[in-house]
Protein backbone atom coordinates (compact mmCIF):
# COMPACT_ATOMS: atom_id res chain seq x y z
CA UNK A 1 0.78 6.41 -13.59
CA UNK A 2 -1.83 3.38 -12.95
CA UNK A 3 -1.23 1.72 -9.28
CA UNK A 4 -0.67 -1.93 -9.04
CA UNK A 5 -4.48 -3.90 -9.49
CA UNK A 6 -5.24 -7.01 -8.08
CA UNK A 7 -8.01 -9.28 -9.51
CA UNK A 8 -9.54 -11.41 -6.68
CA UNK A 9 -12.53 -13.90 -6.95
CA UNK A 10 -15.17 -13.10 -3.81
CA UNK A 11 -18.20 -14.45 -2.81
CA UNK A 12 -20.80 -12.06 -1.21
CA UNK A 13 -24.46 -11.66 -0.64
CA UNK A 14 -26.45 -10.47 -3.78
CA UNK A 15 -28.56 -8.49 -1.51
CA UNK A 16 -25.56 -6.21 0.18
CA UNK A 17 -24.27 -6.03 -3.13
CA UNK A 18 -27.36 -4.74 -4.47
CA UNK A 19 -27.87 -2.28 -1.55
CA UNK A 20 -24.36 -1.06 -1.62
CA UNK A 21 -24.48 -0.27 -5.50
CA UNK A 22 -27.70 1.14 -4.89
CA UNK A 23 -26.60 3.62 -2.30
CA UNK A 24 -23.90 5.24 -4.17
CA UNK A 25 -25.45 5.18 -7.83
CA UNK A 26 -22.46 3.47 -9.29
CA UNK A 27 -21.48 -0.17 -10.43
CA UNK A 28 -19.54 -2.92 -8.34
CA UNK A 29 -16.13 -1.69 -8.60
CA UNK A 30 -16.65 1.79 -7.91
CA UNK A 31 -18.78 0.30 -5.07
CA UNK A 32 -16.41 -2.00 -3.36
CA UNK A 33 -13.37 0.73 -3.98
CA UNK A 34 -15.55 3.35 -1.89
CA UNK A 35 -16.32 0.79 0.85
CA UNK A 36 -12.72 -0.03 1.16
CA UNK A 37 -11.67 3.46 1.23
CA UNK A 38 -14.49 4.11 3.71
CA UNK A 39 -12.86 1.44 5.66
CA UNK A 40 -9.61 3.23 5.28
CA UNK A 41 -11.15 6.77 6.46
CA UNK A 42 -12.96 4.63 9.17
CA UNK A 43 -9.43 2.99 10.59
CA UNK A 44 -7.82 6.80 10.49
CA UNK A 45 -10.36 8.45 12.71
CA UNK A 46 -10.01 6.12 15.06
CA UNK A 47 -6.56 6.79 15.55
CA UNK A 48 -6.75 10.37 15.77
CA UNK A 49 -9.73 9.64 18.77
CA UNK A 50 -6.60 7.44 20.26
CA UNK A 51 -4.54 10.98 20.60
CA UNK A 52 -7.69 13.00 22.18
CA UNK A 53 -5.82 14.47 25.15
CA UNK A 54 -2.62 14.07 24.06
CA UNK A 55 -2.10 16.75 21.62
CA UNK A 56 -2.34 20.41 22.85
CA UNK A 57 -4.10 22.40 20.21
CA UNK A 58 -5.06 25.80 20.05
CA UNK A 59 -7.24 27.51 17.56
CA UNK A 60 -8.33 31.24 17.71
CA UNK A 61 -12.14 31.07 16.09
CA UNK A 62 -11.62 35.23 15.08
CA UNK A 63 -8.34 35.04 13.41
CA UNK A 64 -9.38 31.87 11.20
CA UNK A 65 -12.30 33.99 10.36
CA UNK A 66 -9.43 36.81 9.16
């Protein structure tokens, strides 16, 4: 099932554009979707650095290894 799209009109620098596109090999949509899901992975981690301390977690390193 296709999600909801959204055209919008943008201006941006020709140069990040051209860097960005460059950098992952791919055109501008598949670009600007895998900076804004960066952004989304980005926004995440932060929040889990938020609950450092505050979530008791204990691993055992030889029985993950089982």
């Amino acid at each position: 099932m296709a999600q909801p799209q959204r055209k919008i009109t943008v201006k941006l620098p020709v140069e990040a554009i051209e860097n960005a596109m460059r950098a992952t090999g791919q055109g501008l949509t598949p670009t600007l979707l895998e900076g804004l899901r960066e952004l989304e992975r980005r926004g995440k981690r932060s929040a889990l650095r938020k609950l450092r301390g505050k979530v008791r977690f204990e691993l055992s390193l030889q029985e993950t290894r089982r």
